[in-house]
Protein backbone atom coordinates (compact mmCIF):
# COMPACT_ATOMS: atom_id res chain seq x y z
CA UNK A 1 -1.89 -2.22 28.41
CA UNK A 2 -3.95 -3.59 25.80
CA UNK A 3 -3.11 -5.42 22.53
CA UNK A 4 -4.96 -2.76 20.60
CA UNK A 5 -3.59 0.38 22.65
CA UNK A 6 -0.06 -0.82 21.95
CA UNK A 7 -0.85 -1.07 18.69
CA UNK A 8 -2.03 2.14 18.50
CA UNK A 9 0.76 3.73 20.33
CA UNK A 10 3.20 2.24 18.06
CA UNK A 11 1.41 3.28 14.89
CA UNK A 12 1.18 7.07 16.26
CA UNK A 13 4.53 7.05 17.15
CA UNK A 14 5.36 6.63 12.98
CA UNK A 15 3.65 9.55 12.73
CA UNK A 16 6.51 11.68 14.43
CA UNK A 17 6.70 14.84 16.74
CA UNK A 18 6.01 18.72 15.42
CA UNK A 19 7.49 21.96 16.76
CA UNK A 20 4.31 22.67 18.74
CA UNK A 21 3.46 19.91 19.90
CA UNK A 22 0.21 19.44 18.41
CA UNK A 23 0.97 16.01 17.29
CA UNK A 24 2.03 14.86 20.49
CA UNK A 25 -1.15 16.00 22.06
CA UNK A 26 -3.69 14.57 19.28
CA UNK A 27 -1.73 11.34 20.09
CA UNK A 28 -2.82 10.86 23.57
CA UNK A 29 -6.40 12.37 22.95
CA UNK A 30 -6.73 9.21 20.50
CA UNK A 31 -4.72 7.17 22.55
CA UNK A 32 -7.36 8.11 25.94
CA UNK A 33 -10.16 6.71 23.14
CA UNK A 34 -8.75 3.66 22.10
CA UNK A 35 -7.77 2.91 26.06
CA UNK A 36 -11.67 3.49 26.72
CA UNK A 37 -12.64 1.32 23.98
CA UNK A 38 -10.40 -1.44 25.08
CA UNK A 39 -11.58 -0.86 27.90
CA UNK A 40 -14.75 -1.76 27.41
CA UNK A 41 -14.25 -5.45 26.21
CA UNK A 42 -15.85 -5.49 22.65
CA UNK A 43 -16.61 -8.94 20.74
CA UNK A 44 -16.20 -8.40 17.16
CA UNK A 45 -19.74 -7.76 16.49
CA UNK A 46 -20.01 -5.09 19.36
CA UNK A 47 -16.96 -3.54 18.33
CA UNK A 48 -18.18 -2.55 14.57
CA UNK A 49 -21.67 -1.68 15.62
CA UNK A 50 -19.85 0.73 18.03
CA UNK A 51 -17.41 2.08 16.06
CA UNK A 52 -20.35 2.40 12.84
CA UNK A 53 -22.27 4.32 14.98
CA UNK A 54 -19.97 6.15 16.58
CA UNK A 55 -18.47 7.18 13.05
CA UNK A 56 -22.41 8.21 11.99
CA UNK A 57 -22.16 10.26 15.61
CA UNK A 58 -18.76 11.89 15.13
CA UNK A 59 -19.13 12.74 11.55
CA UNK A 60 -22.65 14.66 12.39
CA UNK A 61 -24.97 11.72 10.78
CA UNK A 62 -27.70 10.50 11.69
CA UNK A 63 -28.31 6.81 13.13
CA UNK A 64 -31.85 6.30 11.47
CA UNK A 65 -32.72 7.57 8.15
CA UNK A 66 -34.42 11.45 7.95
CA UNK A 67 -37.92 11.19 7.72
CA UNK A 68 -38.57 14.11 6.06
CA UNK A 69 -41.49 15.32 8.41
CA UNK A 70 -41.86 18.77 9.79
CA UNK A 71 -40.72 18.66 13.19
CA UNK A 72 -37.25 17.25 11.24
CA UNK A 73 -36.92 21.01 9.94
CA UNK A 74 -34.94 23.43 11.03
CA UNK A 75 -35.65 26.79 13.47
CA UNK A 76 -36.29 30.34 12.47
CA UNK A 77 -33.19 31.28 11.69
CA UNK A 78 -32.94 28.22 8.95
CA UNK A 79 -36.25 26.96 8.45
CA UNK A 80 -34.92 25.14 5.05
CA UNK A 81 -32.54 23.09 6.91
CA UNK A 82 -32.90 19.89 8.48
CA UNK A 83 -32.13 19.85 12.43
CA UNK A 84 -30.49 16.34 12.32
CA UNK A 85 -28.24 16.70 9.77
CA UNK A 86 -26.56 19.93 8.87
CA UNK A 87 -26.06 19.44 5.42
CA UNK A 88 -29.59 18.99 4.23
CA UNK A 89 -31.70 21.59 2.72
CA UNK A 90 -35.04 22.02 1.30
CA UNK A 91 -35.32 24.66 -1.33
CA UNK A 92 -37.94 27.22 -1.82
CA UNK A 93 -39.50 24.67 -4.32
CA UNK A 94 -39.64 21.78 -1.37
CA UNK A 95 -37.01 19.47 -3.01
CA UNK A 96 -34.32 18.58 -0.60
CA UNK A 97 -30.75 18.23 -1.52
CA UNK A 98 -27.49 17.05 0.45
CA UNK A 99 -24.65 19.31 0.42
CA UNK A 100 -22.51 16.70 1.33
CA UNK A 101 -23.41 14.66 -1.16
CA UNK A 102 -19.70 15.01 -2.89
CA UNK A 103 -16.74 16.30 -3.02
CA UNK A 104 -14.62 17.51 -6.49
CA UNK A 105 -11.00 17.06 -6.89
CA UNK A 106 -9.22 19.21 -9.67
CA UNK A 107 -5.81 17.83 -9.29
CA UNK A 108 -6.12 14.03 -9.53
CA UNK A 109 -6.99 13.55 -6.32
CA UNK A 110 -4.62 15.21 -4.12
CA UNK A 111 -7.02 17.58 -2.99
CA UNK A 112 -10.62 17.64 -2.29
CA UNK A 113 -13.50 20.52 -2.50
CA UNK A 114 -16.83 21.19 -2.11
CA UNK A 115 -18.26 22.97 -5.21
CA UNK A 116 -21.70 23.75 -6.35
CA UNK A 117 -21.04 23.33 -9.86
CA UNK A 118 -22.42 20.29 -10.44
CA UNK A 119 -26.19 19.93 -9.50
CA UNK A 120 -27.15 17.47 -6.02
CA UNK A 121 -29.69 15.23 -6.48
CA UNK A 122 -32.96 15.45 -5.18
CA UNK A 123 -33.87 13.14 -1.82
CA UNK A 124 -36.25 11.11 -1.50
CA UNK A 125 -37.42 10.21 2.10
CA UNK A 126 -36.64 7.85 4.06
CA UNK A 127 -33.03 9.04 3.51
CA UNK A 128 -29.73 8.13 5.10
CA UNK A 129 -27.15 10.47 4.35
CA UNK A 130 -24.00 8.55 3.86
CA UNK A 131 -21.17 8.88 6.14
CA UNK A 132 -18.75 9.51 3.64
CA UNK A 133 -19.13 11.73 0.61
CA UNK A 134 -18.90 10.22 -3.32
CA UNK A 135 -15.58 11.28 -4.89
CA UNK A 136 -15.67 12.88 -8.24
CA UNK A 137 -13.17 13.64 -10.59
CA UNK A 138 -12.89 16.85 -12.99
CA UNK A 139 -10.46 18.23 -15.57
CA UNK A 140 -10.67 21.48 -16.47
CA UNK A 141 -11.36 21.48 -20.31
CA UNK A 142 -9.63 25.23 -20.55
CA UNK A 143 -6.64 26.36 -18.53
CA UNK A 144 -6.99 27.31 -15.13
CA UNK A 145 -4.72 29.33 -12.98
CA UNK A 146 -3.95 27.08 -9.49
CA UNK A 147 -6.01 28.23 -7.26
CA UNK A 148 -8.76 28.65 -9.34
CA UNK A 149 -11.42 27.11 -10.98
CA UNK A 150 -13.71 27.16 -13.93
CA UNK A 151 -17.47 26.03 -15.12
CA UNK A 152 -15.47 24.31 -18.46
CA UNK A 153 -14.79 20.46 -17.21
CA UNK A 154 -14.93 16.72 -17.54
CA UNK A 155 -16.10 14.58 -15.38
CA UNK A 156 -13.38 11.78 -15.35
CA UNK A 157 -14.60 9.60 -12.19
CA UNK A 158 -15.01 6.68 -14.55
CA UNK A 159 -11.34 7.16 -16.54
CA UNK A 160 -8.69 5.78 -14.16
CA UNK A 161 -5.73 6.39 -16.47
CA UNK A 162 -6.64 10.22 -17.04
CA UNK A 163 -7.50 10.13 -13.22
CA UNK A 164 -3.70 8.88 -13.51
CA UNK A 165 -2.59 11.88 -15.86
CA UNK A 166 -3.97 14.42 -14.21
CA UNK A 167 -2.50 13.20 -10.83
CA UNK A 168 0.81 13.01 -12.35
CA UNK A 169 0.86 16.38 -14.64
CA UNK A 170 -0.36 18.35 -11.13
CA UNK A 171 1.82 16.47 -9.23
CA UNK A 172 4.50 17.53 -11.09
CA UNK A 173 3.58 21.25 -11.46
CA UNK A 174 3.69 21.46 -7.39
CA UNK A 175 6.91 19.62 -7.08
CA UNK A 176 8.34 22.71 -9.63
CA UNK A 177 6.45 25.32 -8.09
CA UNK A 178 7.98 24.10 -4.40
């Protein structure tokens, strides 16, 4: 067995068993992966173009940047959408938008969301969407039952020590509530 699959094995194993016995099956599955990567005898510089565009791949990106054109948009059922990557969208008014362009977290980071209360910007073509979405911060400037949410906020993105706060304070209110 390989230096890397070892590795591998050993790292799942921290992860532990479950009661079903899910975790013991998504072990192998990535286990049979990293075997077939191995497997394959990468260099370092084949290895991370492989694995970047195998992330792009897995993560339903595109390799080359969207063009914009027409034959890049969608079918009858969603002519507004583009056909190689799910998450972009042309509005009525022709301005295309990615809806995975970020996520929100509420709580400090310790969950994530997707919200349309904050506007996406506009694309401009050539455009490659990014693999992973931009993180954004909020506080709710009013209070908010959990669970819920409200169009009163911050954006704190750029405030690490309320970032800090607001993990904390919601931290806190789970640990009570559990």
């Amino acid at each position: 067995m390989s230096d890397i699959v070892n590795y591998a094995k050993r790292e799942l194993e921290l992860l532990g068993k479950d009661d079903d016995g899910l975790q013991e099956r998504m072990n192998q599955q990535i286990l049979d992966i990293v075997a077939t990567f191995a497997e394959q005898s990468h260099t370092g510089f084949t290895a991370e173009y492989a694995l970047t565009i195998l992330e792009r791949l897995l993560r339903w990106k595109p390799i080359l940047p969207l063009t914009g054109e027409k034959s890049e948009w969608g079918t009858e059922a969603s002519k507004n959408q583009n056909n190689r990557c799910y998450s972009v969208f042309r509005g009525e008014n022709g301005i295309a938008t990615d809806g995975d362009e970020f996520i929100v977290s509420d709580d400090g980071g310790i969950t994530w969301y997707s919200t349309n209360k904050i506007p996406l910007a506009p694309i401009t073509f050539p455009y490659t969407p990014p693999v992973h979405p931009k993180k954004i911060y909020i506080e709710y400037t009013e209070d908010v039952r959990p669970g819920y949410t409200s169009d009163k906020f911050d954006i704190i993105t750029d405030d690490p020590e309320r970032i800090k706060a607001l993990y904390e304070r919601k931290k806190a209110e789970f640990d009570e509530n559990h």
